[in-house]
N, C-alpha and C. Protein backbone atom coordinates (compact mmCIF):
# COMPACT_ATOMS: atom_id res chain seq x y z
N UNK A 1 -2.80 -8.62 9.01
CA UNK A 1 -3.00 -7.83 10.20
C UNK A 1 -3.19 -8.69 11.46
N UNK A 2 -3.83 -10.13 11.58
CA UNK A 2 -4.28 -10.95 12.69
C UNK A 2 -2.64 -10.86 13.19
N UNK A 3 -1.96 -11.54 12.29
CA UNK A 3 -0.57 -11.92 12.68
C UNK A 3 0.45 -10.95 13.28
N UNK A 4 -0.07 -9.59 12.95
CA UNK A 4 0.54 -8.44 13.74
C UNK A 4 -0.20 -8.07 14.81
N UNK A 5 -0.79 -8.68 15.23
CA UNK A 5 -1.74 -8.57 16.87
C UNK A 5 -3.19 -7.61 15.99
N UNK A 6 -3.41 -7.04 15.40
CA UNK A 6 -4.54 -6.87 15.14
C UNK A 6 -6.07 -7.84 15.22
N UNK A 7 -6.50 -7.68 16.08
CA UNK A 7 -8.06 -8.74 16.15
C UNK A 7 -9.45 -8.12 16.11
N UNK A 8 -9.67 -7.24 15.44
CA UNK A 8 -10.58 -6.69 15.64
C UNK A 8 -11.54 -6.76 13.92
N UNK A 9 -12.24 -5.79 13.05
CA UNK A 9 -12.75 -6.28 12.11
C UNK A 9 -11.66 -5.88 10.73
N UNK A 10 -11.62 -7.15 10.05
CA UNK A 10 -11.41 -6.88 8.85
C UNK A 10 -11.46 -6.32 7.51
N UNK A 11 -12.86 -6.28 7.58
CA UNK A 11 -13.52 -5.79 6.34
C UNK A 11 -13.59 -4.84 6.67
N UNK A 12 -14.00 -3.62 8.05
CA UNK A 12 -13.82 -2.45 8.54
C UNK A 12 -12.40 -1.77 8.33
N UNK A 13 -11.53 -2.90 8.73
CA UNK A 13 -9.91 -2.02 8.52
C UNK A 13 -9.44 -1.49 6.84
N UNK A 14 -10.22 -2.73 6.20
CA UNK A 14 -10.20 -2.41 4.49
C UNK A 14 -10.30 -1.35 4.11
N UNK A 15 -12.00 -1.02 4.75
CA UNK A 15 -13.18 -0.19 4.22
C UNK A 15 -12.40 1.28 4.68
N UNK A 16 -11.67 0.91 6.12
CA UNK A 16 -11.15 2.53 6.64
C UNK A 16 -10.04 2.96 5.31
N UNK A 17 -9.19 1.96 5.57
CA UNK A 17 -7.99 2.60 4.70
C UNK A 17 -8.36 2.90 3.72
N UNK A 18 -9.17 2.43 2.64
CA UNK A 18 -9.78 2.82 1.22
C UNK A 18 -10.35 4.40 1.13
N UNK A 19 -10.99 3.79 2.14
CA UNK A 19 -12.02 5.75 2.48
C UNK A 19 -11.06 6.68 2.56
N UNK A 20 -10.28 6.49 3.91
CA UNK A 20 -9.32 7.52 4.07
C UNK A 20 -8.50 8.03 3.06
N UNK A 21 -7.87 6.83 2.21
CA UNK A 21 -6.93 7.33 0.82
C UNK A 21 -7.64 7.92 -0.28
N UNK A 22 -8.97 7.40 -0.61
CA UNK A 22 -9.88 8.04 -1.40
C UNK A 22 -10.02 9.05 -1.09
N UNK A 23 -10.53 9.75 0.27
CA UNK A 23 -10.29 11.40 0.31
C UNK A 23 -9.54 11.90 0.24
N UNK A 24 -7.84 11.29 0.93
CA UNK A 24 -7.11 12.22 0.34
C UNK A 24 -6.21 12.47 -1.20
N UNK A 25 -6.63 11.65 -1.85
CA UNK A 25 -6.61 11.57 -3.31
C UNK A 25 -8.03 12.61 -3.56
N UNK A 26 -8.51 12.36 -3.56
CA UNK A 26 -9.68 13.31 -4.25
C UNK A 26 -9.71 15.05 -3.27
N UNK A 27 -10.24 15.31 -2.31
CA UNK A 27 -9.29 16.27 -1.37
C UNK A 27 -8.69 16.96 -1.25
N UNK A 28 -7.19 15.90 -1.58
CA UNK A 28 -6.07 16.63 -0.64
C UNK A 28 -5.14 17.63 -1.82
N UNK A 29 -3.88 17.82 -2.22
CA UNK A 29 -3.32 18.38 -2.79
C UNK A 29 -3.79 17.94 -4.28
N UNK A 30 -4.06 16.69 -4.82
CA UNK A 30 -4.53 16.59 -6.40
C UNK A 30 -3.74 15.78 -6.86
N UNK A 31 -2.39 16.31 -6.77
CA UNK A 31 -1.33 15.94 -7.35
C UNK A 31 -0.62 15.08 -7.02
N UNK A 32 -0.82 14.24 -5.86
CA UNK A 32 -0.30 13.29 -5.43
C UNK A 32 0.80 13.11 -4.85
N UNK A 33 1.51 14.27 -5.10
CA UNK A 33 3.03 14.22 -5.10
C UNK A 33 3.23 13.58 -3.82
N UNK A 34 2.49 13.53 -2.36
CA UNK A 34 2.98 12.98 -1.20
C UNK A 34 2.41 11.94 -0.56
N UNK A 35 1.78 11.21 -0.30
CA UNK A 35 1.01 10.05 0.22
C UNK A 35 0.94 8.86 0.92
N UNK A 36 0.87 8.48 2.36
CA UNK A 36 1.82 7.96 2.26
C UNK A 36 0.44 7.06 3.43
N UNK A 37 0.36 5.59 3.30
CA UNK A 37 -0.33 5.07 4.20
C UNK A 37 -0.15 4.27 5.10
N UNK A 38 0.03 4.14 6.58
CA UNK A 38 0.27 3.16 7.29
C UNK A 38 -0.42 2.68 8.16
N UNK A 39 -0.83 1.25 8.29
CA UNK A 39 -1.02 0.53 9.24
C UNK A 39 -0.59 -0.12 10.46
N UNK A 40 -0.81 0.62 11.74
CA UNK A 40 -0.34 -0.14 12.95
C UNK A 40 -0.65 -0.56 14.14
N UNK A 41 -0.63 -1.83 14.18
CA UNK A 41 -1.69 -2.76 15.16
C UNK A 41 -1.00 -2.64 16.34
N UNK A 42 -1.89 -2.18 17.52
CA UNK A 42 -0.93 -1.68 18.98
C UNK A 42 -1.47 -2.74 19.51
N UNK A 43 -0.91 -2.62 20.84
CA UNK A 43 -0.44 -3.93 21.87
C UNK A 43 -1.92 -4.45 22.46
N UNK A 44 -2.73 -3.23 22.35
CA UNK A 44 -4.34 -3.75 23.08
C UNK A 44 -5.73 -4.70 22.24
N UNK A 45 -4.40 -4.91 20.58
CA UNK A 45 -5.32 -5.48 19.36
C UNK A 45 -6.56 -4.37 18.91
N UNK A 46 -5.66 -3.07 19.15
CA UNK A 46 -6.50 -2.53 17.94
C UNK A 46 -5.69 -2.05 17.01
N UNK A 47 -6.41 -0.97 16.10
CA UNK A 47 -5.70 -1.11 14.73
C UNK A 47 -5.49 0.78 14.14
N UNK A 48 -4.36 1.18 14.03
CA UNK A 48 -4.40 2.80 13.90
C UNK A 48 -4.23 2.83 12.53
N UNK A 49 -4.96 4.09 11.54
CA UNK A 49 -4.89 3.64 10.12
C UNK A 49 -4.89 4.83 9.91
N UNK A 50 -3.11 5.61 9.32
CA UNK A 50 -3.18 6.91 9.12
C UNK A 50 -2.43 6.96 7.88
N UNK A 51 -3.24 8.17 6.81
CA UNK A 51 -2.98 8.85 5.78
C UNK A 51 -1.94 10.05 5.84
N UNK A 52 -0.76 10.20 5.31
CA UNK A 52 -0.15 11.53 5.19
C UNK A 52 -0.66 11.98 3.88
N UNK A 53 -0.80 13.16 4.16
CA UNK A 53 -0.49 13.46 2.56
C UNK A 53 -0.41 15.25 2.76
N UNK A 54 0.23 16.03 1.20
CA UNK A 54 0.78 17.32 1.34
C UNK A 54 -0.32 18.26 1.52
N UNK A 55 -1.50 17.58 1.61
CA UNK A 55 -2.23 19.08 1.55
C UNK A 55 -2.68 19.61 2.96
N UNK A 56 -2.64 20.94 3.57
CA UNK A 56 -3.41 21.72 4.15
C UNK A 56 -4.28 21.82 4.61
N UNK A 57 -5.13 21.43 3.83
CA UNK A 57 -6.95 21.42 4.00
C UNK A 57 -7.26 20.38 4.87
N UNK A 58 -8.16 21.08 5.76
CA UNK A 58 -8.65 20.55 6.86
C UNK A 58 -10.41 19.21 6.39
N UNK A 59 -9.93 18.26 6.91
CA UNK A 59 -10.95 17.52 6.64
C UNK A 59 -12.27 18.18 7.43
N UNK A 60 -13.12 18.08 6.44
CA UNK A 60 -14.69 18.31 7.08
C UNK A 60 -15.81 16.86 6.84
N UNK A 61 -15.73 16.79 7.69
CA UNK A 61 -17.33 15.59 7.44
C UNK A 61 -18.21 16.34 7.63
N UNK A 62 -19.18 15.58 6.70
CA UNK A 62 -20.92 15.92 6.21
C UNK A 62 -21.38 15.71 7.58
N UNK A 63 -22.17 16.21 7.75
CA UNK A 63 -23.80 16.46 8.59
C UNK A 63 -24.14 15.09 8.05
N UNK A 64 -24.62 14.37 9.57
CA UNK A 64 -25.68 13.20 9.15
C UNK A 64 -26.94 13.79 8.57
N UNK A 65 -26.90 12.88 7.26
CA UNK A 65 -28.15 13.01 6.64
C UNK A 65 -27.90 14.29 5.61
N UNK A 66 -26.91 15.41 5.60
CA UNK A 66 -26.48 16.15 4.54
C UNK A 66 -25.62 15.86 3.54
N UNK A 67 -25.78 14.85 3.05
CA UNK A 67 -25.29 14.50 1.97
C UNK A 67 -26.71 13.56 0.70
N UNK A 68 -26.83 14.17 -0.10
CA UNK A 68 -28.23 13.38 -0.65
C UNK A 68 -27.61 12.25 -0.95
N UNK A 69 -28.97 11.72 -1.64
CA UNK A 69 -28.93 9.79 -1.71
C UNK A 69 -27.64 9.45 -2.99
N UNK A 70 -27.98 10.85 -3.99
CA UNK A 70 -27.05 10.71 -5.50
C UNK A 70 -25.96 11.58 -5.50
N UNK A 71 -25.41 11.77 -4.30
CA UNK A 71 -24.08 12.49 -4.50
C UNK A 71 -23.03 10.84 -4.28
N UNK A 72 -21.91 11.73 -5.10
CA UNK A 72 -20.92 10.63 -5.04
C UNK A 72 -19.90 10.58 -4.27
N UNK A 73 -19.74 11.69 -3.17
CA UNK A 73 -18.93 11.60 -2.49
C UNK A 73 -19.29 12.42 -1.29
N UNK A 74 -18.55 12.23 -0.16
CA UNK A 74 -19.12 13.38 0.82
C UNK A 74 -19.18 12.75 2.09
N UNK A 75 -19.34 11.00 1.86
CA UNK A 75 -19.74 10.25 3.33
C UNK A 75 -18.42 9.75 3.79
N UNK A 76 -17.27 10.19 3.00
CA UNK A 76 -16.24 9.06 3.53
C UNK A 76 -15.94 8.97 5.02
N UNK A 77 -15.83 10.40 6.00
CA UNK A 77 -15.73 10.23 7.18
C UNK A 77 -16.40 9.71 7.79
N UNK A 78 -18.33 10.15 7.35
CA UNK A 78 -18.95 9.24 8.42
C UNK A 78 -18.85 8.16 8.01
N UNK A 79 -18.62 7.63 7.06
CA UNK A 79 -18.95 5.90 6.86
C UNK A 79 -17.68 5.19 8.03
N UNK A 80 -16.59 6.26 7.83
CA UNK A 80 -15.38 5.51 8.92
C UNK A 80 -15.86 5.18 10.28
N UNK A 81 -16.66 6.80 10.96
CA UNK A 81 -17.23 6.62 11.66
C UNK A 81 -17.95 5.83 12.20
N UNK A 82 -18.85 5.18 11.35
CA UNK A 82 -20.34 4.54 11.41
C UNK A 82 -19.10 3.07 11.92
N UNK A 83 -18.25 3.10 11.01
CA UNK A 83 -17.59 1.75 11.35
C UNK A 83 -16.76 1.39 12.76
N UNK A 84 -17.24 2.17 13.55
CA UNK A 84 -16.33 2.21 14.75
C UNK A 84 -15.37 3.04 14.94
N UNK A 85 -14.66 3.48 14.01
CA UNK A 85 -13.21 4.22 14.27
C UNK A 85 -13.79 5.58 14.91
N UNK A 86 -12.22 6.17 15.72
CA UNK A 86 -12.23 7.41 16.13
C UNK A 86 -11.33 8.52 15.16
N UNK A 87 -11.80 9.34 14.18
CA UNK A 87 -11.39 10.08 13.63
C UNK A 87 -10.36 11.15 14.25
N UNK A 88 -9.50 11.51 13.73
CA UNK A 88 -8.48 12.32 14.49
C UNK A 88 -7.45 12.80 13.20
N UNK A 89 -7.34 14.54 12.97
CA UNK A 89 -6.12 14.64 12.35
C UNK A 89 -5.82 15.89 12.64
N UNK A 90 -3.87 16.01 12.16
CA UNK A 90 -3.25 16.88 12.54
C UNK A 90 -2.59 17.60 11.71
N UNK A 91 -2.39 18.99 11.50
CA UNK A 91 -1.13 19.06 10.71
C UNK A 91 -0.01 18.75 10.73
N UNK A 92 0.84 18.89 9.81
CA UNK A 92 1.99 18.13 9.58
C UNK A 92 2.98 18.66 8.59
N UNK A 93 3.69 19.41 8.98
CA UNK A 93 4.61 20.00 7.87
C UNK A 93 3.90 20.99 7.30
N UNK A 94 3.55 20.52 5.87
CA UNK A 94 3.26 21.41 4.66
C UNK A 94 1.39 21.01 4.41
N UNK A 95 1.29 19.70 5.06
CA UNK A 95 0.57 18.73 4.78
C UNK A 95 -0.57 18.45 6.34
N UNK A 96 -1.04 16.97 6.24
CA UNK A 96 -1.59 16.66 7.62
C UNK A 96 -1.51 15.07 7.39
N UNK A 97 -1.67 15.00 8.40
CA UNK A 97 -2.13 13.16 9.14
C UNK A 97 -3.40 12.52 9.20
N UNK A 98 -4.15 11.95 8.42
CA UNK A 98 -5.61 11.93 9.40
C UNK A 98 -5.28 10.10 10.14
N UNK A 99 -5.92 10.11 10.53
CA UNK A 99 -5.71 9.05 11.81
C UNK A 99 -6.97 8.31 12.35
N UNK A 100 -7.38 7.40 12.34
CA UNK A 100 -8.27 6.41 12.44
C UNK A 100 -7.57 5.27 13.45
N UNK A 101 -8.62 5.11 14.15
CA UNK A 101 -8.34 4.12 15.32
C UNK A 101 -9.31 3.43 15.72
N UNK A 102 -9.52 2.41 15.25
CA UNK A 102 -10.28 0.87 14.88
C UNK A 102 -10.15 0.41 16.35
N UNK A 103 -11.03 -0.01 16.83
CA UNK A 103 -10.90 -0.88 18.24
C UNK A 103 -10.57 -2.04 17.94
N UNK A 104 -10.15 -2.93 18.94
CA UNK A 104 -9.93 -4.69 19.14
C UNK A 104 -11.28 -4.94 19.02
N UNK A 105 -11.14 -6.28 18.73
CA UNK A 105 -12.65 -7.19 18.87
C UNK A 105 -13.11 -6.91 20.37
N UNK A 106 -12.37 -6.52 21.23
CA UNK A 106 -12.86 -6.21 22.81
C UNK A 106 -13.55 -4.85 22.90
N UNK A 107 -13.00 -4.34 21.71
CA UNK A 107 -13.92 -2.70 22.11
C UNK A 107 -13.06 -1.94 22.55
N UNK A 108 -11.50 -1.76 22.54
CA UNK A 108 -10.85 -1.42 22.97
C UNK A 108 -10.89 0.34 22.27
N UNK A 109 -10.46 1.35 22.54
CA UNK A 109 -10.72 2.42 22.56
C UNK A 109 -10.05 3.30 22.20
């Protein structure tokens, strides 16, 4: 990602894409049949990190603090959140987009 103008955090860009595909594997249609993930580092060195996939269903994030300590799932948006990104998704066909947008190491927006 450095080498594609991306400069901003690493282990954050990981942590997004993992989260994001983990929900929509667990989530989204089940079945997998559509999925599709891309990474793309824009000109201001930040970093856009979007999931397709076939299902419908509208992402909901938990309430800070509504999710207990022993559930196993439930934080993936805020944790994206917590990491800087700006959450954003759309429908799409049959399906939707969700969309994450990682700032530059500048804070870019």
């Amino acid at each position: 990602l450095p080498r594609l103008g991306f400069n901003g955090d690493l282990e954050a860009a990981r942590t997004i894409a993992s989260e994001l595909m983990t929900s929509a594997v667990l989530h989204g249609a089940g079945d997998g049949s559509y999925l599709v993930l891309r990474l793309a580092p824009r000109a201001d060195g930040a970093l856009v990190v979007e999931v397709v996939d076939n299902s419908p269903a509208t992402p909901r994030p938990a309430a800070v603090g509504g999710v207990g300590r022993e559930a196993e799932s439930g934080r993936g948006l805020l944790l994206v959140a917590a990491l800087g990104a700006r959450v954003t998704w759309a429908a799409v066909g049959d399906g939707k987009t969700v969309r994450a947008l990682l700032p530059s190491a500048e804070g870019t927006r």
